[in-house]
N, C-alpha and C. Protein backbone atom coordinates (compact mmCIF):
# COMPACT_ATOMS: atom_id res chain seq x y z
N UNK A 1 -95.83 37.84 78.20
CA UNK A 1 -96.77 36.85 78.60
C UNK A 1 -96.35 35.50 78.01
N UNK A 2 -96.61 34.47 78.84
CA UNK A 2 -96.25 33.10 78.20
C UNK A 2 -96.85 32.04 78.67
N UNK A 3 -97.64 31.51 77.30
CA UNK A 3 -98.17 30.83 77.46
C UNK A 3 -97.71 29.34 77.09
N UNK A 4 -98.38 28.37 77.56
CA UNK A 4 -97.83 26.96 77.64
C UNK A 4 -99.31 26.13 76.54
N UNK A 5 -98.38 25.26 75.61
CA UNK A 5 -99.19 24.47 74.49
C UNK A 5 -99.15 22.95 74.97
N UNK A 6 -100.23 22.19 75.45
CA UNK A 6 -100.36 20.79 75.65
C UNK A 6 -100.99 20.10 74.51
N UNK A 7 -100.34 19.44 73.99
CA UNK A 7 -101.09 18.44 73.01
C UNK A 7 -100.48 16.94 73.10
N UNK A 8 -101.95 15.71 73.11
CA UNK A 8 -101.94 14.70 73.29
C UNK A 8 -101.22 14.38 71.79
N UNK A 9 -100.36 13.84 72.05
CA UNK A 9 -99.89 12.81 71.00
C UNK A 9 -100.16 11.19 71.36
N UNK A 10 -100.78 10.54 70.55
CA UNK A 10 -100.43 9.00 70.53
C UNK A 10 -99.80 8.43 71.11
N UNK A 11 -99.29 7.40 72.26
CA UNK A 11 -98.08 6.80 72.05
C UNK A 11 -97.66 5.39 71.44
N UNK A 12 -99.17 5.19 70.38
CA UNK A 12 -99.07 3.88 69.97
C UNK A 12 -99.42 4.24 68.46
N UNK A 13 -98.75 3.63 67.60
CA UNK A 13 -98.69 3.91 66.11
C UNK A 13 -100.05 3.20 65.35
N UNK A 14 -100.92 3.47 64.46
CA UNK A 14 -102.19 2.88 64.63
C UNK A 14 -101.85 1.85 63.74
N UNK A 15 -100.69 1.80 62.52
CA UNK A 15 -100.44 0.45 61.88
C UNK A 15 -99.70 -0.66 62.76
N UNK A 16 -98.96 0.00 63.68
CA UNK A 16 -98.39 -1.15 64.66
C UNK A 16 -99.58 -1.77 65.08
N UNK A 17 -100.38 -1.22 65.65
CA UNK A 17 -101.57 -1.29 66.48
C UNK A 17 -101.94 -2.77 66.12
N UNK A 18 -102.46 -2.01 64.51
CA UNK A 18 -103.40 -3.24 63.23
C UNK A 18 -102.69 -4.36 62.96
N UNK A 19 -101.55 -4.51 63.16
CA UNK A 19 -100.75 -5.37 62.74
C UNK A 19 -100.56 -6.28 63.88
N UNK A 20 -99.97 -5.95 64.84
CA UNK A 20 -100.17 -6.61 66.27
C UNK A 20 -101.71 -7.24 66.50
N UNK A 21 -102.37 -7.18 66.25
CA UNK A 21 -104.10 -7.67 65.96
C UNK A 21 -103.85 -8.58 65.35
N UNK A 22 -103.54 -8.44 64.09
CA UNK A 22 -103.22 -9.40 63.11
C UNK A 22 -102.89 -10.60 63.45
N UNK A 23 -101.47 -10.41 63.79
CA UNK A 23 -100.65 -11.76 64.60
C UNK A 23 -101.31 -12.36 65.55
N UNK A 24 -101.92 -11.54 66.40
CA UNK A 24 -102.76 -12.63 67.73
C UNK A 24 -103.67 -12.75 66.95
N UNK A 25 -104.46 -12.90 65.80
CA UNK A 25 -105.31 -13.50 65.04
C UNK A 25 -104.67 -14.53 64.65
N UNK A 26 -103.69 -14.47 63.83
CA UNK A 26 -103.23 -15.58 62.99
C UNK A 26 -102.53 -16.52 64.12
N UNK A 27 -102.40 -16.36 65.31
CA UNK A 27 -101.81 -17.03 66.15
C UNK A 27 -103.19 -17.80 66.92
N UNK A 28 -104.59 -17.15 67.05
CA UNK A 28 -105.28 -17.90 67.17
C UNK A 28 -105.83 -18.89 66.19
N UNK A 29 -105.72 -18.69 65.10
CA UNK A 29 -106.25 -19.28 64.35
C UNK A 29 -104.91 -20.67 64.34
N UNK A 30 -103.86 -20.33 64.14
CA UNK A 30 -102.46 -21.36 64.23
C UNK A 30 -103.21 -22.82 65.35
N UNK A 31 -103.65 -22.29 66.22
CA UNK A 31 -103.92 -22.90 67.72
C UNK A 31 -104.79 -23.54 67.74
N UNK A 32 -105.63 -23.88 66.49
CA UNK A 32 -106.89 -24.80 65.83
C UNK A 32 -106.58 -25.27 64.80
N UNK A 33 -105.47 -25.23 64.92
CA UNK A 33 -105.63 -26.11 63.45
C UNK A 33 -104.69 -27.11 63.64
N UNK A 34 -105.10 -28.60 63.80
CA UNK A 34 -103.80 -29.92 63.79
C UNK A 34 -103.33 -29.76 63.02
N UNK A 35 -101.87 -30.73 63.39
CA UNK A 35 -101.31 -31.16 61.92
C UNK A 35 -102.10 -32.20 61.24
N UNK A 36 -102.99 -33.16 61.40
CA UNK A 36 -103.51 -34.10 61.16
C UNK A 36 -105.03 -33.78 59.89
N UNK A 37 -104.91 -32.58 60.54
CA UNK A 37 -106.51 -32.35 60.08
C UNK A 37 -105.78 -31.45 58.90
N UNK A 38 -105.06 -30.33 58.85
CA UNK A 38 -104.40 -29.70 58.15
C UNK A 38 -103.93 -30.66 56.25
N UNK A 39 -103.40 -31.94 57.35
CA UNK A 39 -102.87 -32.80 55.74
C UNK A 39 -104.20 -33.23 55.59
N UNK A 40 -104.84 -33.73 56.12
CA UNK A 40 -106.33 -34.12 55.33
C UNK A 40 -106.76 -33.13 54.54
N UNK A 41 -106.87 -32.18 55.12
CA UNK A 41 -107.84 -30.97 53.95
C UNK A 41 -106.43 -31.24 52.99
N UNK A 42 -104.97 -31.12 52.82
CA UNK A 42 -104.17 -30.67 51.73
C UNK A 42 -104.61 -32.05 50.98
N UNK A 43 -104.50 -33.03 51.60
CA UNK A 43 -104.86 -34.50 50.34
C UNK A 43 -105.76 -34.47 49.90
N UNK A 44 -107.38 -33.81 50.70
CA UNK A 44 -108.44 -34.22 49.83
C UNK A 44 -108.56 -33.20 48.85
N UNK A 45 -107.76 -31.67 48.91
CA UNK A 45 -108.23 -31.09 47.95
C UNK A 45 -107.07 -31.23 46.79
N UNK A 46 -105.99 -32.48 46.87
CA UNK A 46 -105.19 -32.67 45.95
C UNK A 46 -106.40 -33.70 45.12
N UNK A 47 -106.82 -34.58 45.76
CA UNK A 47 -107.51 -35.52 45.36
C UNK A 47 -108.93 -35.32 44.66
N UNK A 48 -109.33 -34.42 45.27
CA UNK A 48 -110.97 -33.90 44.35
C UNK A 48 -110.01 -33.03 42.81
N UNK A 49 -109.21 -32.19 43.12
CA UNK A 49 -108.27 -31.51 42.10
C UNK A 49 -108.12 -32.42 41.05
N UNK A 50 -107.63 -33.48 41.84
CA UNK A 50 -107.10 -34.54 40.14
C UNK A 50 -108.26 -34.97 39.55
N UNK A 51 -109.03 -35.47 40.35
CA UNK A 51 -111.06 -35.70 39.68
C UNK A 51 -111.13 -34.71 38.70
N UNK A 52 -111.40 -33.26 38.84
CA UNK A 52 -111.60 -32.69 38.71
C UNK A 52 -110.89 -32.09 37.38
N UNK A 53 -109.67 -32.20 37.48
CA UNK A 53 -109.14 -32.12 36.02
C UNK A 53 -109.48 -33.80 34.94
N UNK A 54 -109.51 -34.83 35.52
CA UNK A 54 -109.97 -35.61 34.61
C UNK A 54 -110.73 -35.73 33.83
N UNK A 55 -112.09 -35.10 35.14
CA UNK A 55 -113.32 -34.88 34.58
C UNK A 55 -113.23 -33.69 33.28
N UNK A 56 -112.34 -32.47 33.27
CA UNK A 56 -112.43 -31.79 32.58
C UNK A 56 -111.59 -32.07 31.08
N UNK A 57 -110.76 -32.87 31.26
CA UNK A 57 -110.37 -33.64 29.84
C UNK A 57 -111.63 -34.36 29.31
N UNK A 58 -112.30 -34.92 30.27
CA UNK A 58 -113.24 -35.82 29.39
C UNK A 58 -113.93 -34.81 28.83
N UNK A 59 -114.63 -33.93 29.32
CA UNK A 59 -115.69 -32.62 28.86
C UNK A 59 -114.99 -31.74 27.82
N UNK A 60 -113.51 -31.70 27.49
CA UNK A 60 -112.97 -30.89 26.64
C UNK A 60 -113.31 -31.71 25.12
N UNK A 61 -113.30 -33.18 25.33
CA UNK A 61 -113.71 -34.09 23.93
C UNK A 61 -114.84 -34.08 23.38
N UNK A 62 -116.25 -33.69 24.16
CA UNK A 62 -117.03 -33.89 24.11
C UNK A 62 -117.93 -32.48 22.95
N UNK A 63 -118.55 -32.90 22.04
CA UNK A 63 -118.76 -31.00 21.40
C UNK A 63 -119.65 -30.24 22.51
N UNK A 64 -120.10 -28.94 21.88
CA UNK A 64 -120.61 -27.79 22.42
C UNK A 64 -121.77 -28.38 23.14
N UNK A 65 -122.74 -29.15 22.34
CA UNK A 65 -124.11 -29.55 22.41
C UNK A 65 -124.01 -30.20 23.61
N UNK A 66 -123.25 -30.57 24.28
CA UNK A 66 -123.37 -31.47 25.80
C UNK A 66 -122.38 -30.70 26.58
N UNK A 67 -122.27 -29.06 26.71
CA UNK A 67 -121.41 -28.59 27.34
C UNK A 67 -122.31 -28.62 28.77
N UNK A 68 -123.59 -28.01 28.88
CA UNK A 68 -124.60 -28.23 29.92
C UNK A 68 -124.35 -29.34 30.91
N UNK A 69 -124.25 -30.43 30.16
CA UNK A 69 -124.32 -32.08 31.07
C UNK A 69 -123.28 -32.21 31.46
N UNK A 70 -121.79 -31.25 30.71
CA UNK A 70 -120.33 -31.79 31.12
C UNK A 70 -120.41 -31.15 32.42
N UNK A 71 -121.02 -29.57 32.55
CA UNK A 71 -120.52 -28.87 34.03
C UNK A 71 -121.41 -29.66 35.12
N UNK A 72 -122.29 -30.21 34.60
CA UNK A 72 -123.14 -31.09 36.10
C UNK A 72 -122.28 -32.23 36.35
N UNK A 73 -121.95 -32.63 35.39
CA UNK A 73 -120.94 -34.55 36.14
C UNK A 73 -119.69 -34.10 36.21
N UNK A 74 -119.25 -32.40 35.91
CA UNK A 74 -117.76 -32.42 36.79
C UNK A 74 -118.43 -32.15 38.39
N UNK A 75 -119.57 -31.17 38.80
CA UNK A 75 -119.56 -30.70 39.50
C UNK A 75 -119.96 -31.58 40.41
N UNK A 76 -120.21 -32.89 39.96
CA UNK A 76 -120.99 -33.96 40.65
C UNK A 76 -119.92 -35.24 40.81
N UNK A 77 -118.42 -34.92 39.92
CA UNK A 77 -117.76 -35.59 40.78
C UNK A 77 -117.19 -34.99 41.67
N UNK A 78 -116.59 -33.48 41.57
CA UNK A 78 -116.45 -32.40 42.82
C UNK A 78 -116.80 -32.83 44.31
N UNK A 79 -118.18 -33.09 44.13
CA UNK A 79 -118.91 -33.16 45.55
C UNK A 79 -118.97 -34.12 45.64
N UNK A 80 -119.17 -35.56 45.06
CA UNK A 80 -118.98 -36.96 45.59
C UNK A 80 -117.40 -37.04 45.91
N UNK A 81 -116.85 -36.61 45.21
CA UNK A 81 -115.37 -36.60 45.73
C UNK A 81 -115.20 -36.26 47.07
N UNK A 82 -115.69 -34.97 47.59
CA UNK A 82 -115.64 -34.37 48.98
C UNK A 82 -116.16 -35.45 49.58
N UNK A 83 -117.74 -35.31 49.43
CA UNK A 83 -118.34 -36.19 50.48
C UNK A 83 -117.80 -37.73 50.25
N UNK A 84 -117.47 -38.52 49.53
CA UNK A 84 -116.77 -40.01 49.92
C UNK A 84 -115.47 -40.22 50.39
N UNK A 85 -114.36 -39.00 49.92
CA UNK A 85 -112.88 -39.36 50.30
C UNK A 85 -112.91 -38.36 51.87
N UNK A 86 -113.49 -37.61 52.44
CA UNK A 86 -113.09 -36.92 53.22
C UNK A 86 -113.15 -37.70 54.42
N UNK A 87 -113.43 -39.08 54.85
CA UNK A 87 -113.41 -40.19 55.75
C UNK A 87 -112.03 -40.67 55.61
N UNK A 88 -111.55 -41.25 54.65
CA UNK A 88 -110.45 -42.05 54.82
C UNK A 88 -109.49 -41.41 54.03
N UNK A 89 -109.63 -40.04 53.79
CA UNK A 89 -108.35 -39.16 53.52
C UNK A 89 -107.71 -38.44 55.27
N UNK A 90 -108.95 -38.41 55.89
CA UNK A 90 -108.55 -37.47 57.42
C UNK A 90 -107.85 -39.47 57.94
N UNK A 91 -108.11 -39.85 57.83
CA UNK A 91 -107.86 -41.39 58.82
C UNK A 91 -106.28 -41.29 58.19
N UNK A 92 -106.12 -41.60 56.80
CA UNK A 92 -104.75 -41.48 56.16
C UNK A 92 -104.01 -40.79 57.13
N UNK A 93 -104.32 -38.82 56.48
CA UNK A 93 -103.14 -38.29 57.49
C UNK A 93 -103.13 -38.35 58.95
N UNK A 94 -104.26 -38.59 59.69
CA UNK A 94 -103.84 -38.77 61.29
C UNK A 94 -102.38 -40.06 61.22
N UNK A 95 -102.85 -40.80 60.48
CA UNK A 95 -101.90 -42.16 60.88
C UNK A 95 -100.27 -41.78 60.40
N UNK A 96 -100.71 -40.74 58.93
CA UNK A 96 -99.66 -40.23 58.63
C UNK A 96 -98.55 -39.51 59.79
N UNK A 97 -99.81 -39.07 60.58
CA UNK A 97 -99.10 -37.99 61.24
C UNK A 97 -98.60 -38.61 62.32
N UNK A 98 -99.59 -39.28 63.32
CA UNK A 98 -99.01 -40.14 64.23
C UNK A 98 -97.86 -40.72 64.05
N UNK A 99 -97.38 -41.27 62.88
CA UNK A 99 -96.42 -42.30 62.15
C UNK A 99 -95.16 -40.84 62.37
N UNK A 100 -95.47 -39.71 61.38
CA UNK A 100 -94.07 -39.11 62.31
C UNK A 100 -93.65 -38.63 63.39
N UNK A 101 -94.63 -38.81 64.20
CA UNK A 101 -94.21 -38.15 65.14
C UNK A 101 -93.74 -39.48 65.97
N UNK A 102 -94.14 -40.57 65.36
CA UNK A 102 -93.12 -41.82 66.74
C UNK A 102 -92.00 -42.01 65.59
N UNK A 103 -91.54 -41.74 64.54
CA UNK A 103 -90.13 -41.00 64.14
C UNK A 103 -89.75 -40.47 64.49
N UNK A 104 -89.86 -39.22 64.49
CA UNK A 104 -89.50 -38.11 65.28
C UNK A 104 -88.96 -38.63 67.46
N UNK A 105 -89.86 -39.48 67.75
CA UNK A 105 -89.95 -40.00 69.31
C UNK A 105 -88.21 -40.70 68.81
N UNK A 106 -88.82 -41.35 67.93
CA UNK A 106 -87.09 -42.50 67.92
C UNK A 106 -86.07 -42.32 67.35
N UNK A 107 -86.23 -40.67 66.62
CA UNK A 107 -85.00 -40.36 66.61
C UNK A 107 -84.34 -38.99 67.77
N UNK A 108 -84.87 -38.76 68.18
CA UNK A 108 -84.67 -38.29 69.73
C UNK A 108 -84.05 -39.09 70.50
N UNK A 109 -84.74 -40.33 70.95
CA UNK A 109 -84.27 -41.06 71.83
C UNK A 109 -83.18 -41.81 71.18
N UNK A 110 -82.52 -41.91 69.93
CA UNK A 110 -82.05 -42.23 69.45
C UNK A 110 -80.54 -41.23 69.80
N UNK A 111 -80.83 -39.86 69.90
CA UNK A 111 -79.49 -39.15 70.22
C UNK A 111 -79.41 -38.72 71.28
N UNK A 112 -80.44 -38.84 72.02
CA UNK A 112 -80.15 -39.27 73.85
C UNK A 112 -79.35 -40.01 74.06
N UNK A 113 -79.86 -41.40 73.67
CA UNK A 113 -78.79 -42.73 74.30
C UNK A 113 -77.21 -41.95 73.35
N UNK A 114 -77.11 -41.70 72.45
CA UNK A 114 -75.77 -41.01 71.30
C UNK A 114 -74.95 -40.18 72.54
N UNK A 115 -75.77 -39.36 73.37
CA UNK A 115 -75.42 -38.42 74.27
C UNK A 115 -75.23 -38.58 75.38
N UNK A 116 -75.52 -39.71 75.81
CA UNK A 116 -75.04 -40.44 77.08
C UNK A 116 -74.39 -41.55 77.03
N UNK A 117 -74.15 -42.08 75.67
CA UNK A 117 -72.40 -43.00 75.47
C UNK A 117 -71.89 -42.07 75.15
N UNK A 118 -71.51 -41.10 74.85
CA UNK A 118 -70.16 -40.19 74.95
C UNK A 118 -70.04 -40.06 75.90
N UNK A 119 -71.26 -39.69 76.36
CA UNK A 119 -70.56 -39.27 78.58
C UNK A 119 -70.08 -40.46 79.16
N UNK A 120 -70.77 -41.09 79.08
CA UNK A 120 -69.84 -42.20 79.49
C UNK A 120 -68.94 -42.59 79.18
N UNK A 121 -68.80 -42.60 77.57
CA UNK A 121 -66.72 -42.90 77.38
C UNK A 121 -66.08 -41.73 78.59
N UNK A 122 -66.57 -40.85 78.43
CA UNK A 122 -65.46 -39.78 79.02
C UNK A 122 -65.54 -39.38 80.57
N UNK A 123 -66.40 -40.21 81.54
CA UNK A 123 -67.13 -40.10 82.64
C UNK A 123 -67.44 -41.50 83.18
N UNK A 124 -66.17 -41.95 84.01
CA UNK A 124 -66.10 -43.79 84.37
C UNK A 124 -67.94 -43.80 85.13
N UNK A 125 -67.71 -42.66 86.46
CA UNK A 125 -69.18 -42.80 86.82
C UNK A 125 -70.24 -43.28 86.18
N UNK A 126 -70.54 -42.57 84.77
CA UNK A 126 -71.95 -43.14 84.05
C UNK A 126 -71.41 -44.17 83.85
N UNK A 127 -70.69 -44.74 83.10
CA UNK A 127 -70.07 -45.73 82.58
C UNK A 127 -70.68 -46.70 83.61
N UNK A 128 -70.28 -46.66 84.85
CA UNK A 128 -70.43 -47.55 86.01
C UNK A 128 -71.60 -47.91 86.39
N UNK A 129 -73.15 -46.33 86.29
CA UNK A 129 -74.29 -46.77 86.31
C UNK A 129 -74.73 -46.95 85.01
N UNK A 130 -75.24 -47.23 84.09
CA UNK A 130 -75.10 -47.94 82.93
C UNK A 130 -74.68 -49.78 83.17
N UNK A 131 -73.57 -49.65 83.50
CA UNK A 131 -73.16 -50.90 83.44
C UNK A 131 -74.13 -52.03 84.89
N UNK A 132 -73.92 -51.44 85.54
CA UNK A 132 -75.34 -51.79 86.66
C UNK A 132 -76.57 -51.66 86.32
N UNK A 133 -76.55 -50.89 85.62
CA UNK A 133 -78.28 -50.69 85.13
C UNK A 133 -78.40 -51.75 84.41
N UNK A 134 -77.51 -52.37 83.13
CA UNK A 134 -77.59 -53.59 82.44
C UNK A 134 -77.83 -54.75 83.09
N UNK A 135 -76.70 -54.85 84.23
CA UNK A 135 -76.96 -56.05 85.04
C UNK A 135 -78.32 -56.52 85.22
N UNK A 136 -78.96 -55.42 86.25
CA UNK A 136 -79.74 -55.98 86.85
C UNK A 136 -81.20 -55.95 85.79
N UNK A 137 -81.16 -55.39 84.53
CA UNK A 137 -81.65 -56.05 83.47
C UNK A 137 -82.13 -57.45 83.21
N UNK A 138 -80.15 -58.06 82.70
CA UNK A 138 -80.33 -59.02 82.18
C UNK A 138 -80.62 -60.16 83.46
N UNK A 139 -80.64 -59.61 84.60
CA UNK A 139 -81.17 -60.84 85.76
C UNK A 139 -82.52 -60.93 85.78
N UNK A 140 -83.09 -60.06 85.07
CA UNK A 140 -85.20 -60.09 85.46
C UNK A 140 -84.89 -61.45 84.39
């Protein structure tokens, strides 16, 4: 007599699975977030950071008896820090950012034109439109 054994196996591994999740997570999350807005949060939390250790030198001088009052005026430059610099720390890096990326524009176009005078040394044709293209330039 002979009998026949069917068993479902998987054909998907369940850590591949979890992991593949993962990535289209972190890939959605990638897909919200500017570069602009990204350096703002990194400056303002460089910038509340340095408050924040200042404030804690001053509170390290101070004795025990005013340890109470030191954690309220760090924690109170903490949050005036947030709430006053987080305006013209996001304005900073947009401009920051804008600013490289028309770097970035002019040095591109910068090895375009690089890439079309070589062709043209070596290619009379461009050479020829180029040289017409100037003309009728310098006649406007």
């Amino acid at each position: 007599m002979t009998s026949f054994v069917h068993i479902e196996y998987s054909m998907q591994h369940p850590g591949v699975v979890r992991i593949e999740r993962t990535v289209e997570a972190l890939k959605y999350v990638a897909r919200g977030v500017s570069g602009s807005r990204a350096i703002a949060t990194l400056l303002l939390s460089a910038v509340v950071s340095t408050l924040l250790v200042a404030a804690n030198q001053v509170m390290d001088t101070w004795s025990d008896g005013h340890l109470l009052a030191g954690w309220i005026i760090l924690w109170s430059v903490a949050f005036a820090g947030l709430a006053l610099l987080a305006g013209p720390i996001r304005m900073a890096a947009s401009s920051l950012n804008a600013g490289v990326k028309r770097w970035f524009e002019v040095q591109k176009r910068a090895e375009q034109d690089r890439k079309l005078w070589d062709l043209a040394l070596s290619d009379a044709r461009v050479m020829a439109d180029i040289s017409r293209a100037m003309m009728v330039e310098s006649k406007r």
